[in-house]
C-alpha atoms as a PDB file:
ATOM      1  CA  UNK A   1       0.000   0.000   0.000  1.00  0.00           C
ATOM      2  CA  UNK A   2       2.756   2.871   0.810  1.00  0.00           C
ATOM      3  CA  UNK A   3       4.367   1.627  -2.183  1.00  0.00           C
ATOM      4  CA  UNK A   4       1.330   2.349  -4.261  1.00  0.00           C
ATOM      5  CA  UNK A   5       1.177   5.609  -2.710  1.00  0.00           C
ATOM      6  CA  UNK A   6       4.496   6.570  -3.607  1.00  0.00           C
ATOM      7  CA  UNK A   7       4.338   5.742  -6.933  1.00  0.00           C
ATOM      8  CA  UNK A   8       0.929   7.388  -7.619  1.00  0.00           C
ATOM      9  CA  UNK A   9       2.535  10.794  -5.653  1.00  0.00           C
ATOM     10  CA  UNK A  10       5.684  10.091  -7.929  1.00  0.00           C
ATOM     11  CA  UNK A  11       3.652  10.146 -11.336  1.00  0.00           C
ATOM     12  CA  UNK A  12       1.221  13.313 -10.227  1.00  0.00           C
ATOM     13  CA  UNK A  13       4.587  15.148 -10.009  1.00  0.00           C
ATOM     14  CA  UNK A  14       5.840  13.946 -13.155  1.00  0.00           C
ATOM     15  CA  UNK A  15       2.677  15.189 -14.656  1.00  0.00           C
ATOM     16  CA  UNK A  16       2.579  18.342 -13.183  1.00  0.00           C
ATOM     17  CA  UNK A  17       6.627  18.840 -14.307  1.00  0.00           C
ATOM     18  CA  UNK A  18       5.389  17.751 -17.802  1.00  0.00           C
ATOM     19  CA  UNK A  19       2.221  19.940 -17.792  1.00  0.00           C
ATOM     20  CA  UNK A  20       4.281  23.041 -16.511  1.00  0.00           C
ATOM     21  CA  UNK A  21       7.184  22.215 -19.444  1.00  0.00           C
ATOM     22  CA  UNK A  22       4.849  21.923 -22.254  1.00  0.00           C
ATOM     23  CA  UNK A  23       2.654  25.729 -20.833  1.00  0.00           C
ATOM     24  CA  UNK A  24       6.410  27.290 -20.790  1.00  0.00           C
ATOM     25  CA  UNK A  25       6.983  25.869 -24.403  1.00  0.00           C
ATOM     26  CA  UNK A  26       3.703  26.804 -25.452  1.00  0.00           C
ATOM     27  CA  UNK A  27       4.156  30.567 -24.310  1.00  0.00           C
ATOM     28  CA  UNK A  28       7.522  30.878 -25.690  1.00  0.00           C
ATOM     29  CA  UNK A  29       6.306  29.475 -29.395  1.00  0.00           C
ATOM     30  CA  UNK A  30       3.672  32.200 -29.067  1.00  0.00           C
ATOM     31  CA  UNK A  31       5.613  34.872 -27.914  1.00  0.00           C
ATOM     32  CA  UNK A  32       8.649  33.970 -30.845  1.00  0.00           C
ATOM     33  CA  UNK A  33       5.831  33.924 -33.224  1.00  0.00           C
ATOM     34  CA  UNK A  34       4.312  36.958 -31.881  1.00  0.00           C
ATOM     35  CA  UNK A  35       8.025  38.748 -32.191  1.00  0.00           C
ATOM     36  CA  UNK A  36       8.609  37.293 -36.274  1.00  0.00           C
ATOM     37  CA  UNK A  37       4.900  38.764 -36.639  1.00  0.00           C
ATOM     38  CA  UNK A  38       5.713  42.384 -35.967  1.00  0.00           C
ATOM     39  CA  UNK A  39       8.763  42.443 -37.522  1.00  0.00           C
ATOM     40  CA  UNK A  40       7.693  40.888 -40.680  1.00  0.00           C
ATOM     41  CA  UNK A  41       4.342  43.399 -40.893  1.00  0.00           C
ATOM     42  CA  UNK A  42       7.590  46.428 -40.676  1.00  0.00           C
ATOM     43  CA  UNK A  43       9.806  44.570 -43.296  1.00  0.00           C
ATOM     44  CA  UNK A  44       7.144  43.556 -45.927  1.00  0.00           C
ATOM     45  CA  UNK A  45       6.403  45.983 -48.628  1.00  0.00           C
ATOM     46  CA  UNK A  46       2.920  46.826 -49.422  1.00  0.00           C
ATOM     47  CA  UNK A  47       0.676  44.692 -51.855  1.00  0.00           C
ATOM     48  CA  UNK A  48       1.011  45.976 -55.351  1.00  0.00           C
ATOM     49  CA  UNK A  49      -1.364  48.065 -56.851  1.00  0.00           C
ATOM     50  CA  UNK A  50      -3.254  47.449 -60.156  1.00  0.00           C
ATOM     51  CA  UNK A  51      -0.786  49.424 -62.051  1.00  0.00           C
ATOM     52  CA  UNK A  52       2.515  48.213 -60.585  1.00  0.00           C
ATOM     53  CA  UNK A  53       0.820  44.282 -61.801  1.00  0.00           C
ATOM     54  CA  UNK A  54       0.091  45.600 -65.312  1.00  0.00           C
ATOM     55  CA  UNK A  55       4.037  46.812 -65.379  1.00  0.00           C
ATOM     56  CA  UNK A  56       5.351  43.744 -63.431  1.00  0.00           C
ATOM     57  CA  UNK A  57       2.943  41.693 -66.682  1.00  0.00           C
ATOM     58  CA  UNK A  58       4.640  43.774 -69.295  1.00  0.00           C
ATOM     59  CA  UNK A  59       8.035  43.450 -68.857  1.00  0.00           C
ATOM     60  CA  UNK A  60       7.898  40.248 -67.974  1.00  0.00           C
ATOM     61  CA  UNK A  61       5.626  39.922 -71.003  1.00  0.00           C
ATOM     62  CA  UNK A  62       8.400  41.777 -73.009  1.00  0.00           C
ATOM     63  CA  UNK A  63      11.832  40.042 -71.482  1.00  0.00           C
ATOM     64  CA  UNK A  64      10.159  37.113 -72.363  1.00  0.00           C
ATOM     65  CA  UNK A  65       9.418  38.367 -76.121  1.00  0.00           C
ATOM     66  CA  UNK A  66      13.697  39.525 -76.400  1.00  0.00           C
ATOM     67  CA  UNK A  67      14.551  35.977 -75.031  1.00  0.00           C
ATOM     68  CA  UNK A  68      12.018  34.529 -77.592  1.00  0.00           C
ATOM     69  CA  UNK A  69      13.193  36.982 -80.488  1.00  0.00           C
ATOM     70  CA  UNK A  70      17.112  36.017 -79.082  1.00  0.00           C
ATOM     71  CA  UNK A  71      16.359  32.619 -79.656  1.00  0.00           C
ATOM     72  CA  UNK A  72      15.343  32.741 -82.920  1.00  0.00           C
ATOM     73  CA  UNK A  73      17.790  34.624 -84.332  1.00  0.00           C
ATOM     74  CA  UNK A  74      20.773  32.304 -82.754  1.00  0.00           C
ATOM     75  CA  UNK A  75      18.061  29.880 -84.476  1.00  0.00           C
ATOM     76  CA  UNK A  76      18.607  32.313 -88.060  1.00  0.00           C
ATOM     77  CA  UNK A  77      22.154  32.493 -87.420  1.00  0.00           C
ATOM     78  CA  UNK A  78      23.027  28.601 -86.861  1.00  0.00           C
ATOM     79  CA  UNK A  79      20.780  27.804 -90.334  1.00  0.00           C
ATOM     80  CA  UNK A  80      22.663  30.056 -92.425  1.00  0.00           C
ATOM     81  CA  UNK A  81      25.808  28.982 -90.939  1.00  0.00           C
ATOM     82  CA  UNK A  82      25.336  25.890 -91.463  1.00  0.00           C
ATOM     83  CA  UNK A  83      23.849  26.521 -95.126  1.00  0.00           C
ATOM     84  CA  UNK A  84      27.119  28.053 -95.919  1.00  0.00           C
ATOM     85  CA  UNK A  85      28.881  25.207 -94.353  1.00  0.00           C
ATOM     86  CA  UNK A  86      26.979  22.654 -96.474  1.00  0.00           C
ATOM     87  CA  UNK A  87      27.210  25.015 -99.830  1.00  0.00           C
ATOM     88  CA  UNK A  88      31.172  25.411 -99.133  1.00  0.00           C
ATOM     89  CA  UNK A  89      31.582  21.703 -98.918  1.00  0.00           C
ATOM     90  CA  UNK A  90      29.345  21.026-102.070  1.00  0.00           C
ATOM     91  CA  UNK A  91      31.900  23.868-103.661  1.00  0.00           C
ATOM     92  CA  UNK A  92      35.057  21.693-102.685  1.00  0.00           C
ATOM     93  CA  UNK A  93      33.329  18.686-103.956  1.00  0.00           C
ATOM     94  CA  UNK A  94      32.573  19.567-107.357  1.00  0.00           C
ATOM     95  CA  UNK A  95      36.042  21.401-107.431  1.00  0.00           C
ATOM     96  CA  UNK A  96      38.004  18.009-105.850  1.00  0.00           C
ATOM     97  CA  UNK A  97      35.662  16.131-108.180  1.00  0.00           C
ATOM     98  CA  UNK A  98      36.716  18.733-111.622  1.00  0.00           C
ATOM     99  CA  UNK A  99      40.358  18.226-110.462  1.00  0.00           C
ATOM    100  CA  UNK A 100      39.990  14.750-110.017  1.00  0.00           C
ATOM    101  CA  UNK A 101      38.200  14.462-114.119  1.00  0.00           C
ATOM    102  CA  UNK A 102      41.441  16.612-115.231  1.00  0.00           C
ATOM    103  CA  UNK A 103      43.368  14.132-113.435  1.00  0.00           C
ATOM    104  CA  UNK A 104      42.041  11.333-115.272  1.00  0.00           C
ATOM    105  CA  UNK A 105      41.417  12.922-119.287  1.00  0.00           C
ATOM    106  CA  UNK A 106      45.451  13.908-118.362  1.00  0.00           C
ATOM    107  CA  UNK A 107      46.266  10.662-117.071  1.00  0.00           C
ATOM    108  CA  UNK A 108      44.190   8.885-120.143  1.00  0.00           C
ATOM    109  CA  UNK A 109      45.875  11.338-122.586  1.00  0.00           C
ATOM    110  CA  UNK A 110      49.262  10.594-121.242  1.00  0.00           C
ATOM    111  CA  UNK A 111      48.556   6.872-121.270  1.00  0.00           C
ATOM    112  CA  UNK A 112      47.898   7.594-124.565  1.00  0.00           C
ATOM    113  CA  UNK A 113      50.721   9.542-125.851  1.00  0.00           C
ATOM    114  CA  UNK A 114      53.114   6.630-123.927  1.00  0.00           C
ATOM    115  CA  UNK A 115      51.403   4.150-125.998  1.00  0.00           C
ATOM    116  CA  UNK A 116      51.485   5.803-129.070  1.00  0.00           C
ATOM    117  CA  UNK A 117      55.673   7.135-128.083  1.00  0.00           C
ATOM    118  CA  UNK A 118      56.117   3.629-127.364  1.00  0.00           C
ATOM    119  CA  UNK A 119      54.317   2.232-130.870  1.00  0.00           C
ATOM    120  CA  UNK A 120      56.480   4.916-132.634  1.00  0.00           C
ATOM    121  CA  UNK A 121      59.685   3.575-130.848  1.00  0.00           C
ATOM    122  CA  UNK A 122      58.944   0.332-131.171  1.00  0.00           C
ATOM    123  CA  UNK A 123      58.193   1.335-135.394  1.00  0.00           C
ATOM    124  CA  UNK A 124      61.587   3.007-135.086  1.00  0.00           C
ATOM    125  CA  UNK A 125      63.762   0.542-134.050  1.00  0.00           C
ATOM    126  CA  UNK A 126      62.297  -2.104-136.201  1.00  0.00           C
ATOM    127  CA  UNK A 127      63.173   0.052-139.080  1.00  0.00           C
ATOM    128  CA  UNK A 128      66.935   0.146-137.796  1.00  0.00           C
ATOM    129  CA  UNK A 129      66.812  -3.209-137.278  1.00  0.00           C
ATOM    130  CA  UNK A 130      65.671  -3.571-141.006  1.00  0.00           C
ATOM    131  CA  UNK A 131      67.879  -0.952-141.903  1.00  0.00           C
ATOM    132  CA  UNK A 132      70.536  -2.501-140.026  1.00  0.00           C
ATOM    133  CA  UNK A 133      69.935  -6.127-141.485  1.00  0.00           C
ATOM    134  CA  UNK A 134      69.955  -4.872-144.844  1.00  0.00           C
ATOM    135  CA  UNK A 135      73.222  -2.953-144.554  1.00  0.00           C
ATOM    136  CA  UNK A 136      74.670  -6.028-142.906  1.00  0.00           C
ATOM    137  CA  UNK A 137      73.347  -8.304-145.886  1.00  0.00           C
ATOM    138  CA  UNK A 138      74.833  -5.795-148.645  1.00  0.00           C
ATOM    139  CA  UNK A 139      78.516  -5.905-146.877  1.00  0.00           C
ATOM    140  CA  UNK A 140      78.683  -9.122-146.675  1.00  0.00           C
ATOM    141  CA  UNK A 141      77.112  -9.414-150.405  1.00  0.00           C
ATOM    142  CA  UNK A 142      80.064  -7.034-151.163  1.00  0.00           C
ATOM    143  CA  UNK A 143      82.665  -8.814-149.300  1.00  0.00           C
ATOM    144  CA  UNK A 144      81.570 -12.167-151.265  1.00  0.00           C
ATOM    145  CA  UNK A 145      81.999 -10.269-154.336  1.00  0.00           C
ATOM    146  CA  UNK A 146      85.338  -9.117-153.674  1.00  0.00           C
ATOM    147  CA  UNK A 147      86.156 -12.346-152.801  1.00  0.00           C
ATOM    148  CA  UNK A 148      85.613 -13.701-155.655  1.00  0.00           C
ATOM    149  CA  UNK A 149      86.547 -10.912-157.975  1.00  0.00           C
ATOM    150  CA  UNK A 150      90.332 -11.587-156.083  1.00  0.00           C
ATOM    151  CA  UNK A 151      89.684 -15.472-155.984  1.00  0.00           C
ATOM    152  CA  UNK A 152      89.534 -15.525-159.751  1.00  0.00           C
ATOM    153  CA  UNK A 153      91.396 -12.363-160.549  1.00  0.00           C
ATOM    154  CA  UNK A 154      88.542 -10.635-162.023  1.00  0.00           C
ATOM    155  CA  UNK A 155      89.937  -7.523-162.380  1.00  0.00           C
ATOM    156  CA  UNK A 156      87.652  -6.266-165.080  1.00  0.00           C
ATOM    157  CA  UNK A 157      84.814  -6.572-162.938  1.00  0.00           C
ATOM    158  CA  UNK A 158      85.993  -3.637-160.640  1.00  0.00           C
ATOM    159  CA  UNK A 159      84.752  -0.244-161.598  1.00  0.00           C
ATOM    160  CA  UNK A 160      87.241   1.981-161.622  1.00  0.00           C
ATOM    161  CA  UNK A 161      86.776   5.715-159.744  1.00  0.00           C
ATOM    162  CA  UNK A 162      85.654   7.721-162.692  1.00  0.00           C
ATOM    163  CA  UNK A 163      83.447   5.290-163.821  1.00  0.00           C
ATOM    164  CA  UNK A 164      81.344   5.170-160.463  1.00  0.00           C
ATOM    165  CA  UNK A 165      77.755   6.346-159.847  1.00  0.00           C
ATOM    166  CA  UNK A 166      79.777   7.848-156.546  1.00  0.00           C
ATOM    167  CA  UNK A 167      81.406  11.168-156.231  1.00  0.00           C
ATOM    168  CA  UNK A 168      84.645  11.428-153.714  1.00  0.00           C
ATOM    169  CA  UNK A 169      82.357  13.462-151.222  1.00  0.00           C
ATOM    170  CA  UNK A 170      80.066  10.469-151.751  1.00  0.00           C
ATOM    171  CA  UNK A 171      82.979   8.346-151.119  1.00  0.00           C
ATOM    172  CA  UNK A 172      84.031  10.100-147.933  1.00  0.00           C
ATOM    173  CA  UNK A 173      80.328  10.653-146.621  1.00  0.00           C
ATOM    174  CA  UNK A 174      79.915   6.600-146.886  1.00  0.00           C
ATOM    175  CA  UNK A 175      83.177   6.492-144.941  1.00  0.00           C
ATOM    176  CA  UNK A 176      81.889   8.688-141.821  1.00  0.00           C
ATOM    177  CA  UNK A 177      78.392   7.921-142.309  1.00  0.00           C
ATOM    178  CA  UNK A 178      76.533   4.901-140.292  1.00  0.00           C
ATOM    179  CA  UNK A 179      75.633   2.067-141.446  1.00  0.00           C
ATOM    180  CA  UNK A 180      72.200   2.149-142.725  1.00  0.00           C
ATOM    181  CA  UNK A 181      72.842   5.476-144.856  1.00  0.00           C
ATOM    182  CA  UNK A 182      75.886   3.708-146.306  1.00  0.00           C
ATOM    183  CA  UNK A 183      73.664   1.014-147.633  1.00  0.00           C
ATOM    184  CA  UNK A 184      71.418   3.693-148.825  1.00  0.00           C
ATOM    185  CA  UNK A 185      74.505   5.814-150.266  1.00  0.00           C
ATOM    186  CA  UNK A 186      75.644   3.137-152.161  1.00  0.00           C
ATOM    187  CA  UNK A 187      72.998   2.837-154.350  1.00  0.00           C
ATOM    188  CA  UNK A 188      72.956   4.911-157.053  1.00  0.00           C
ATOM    189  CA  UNK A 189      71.916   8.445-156.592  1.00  0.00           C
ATOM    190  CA  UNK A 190      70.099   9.088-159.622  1.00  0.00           C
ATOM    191  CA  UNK A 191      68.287   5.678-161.041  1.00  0.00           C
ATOM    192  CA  UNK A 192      64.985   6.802-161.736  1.00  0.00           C
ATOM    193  CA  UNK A 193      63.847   7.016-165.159  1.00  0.00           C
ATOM    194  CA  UNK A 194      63.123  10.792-165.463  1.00  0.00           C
ATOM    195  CA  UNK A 195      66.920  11.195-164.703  1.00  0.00           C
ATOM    196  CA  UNK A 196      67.837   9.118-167.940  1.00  0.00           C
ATOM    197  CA  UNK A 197      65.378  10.558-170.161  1.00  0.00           C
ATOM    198  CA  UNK A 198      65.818  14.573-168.992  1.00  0.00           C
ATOM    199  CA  UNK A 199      69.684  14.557-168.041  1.00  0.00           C
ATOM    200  CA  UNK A 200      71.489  11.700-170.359  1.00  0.00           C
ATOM    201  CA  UNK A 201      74.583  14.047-170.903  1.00  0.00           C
ATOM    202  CA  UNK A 202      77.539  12.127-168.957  1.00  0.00           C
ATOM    203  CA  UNK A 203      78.095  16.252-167.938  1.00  0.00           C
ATOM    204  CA  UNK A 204      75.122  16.419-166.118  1.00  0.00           C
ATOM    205  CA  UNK A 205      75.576  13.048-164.615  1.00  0.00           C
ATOM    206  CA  UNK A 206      79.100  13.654-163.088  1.00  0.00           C
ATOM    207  CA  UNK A 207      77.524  17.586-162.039  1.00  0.00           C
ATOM    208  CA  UNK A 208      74.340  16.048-160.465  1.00  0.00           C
ATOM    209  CA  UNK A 209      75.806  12.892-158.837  1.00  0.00           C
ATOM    210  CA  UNK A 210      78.075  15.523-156.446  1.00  0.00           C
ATOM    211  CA  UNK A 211      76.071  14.826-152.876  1.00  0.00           C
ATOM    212  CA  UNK A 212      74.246  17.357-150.755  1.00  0.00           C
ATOM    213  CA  UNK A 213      75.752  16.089-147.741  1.00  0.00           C
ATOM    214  CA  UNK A 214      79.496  15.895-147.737  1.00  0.00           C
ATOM    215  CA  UNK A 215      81.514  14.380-144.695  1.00  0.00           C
ATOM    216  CA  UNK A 216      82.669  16.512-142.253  1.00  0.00           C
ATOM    217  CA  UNK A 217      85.464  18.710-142.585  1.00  0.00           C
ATOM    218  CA  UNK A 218      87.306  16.912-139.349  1.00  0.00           C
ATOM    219  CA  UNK A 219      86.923  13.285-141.610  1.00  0.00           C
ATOM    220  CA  UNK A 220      87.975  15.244-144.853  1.00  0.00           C
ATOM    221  CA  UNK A 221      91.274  16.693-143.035  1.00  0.00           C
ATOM    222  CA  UNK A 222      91.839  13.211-141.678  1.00  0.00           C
ATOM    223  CA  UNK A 223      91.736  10.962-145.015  1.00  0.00           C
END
């Protein structure tokens, strides 16, 4: 029983402590309150009038208008950009791709002049050759001939100087000459048949068998 009393007077002043803690924290809220109150009523500005809203509309009405108008012409500005961008690249094509067509019509026409240098060269050396062959075939022809003109001392069958279709500066250009044009000196120089029916004088034959291309005087000097 005095236990239960003491606990019972233990809780009532518990409760009263709690009661009296929670009235102190309860005035003190009010009073803070109270306190931010009246200094917020002297801080806060006065509601805005009718005309003061119809300005605070407008300009924001009108900043947002110059961001708007801002906008678009970055918008304006990027488009042409890249319009340029895209007109100087098609520019650089078409120029790459005109170079590159030069390129090839020069490249085809060179391919073509090689071809046709190298047909020409090849036409040219075949034409030594021939030229060569034939001058080869008419020394040895003449060699055989001498041969036998000394084998079986046919002396008749030389021609003497004056009696050759040859001049001396014939003689001399076969000398220094090479040996294709030899080949082609040695034949005679006037065999056609307009030279025996307009010139048969023996004058005109010794004036017009003179050559127009003597040897050179260095070779001249030298024999």
């Amino acid at each position: 029983m005095t236990t239960r009393v003491v606990y019972e007077t233990k809780r009532a002043r518990q409760s009263m402590a709690g009661n009296r803690l929670s009235r102190a924290t309860s005035s003190a809220s009010k009073r803070m309150s109270s306190l931010l109150r009246k200094k917020w009523d002297k801080t806060r500005l006065p509601p805005l009038t009718e005309r003061q809203k119809a300005l605070v509309y407008l300009v924001t009405e009108t900043t947002i208008n110059r961001i708007v108008e801002a906008a678009e012409r970055e918008l304006a500005e990027r488009r042409e950009r890249r319009r340029n961008t895209l007109e100087e690249q098609r520019r650089r094509r078409q120029e790459r791709e005109a170079k590159e067509a030069e390129l090839r019509v020069a490249d085809a026409k060179d391919g073509k002049s090689r071809m046709l240098a190298s047909q020409m060269a090849d036409e040219a050396r075949q034409r030594a050759d021939s030229l060569t062959s034939r001058a080869s075939k008419m020394r040895l022809s003449a060699r055989e001939r001498l041969s036998q003109i000394l084998e079986f001392d046919q002396e008749d069958e030389i021609v003497p100087l004056h009696r050759r279709r040859l001049s001396t500066e014939d003689e001399h250009a076969i000398a220094n000459a090479a040996p294709e044009l030899r080949a082609f000196l040695r034949l005679p120089r006037h065999h056609t048949a307009g030279y025996f029916l307009l010139h048969p004088s023996q004058n005109h034959d010794e004036l017009l068998r003179k050559t127009a291309f003597p040897a050179p005087e260095r070779d001249w000097k030298r024999t």
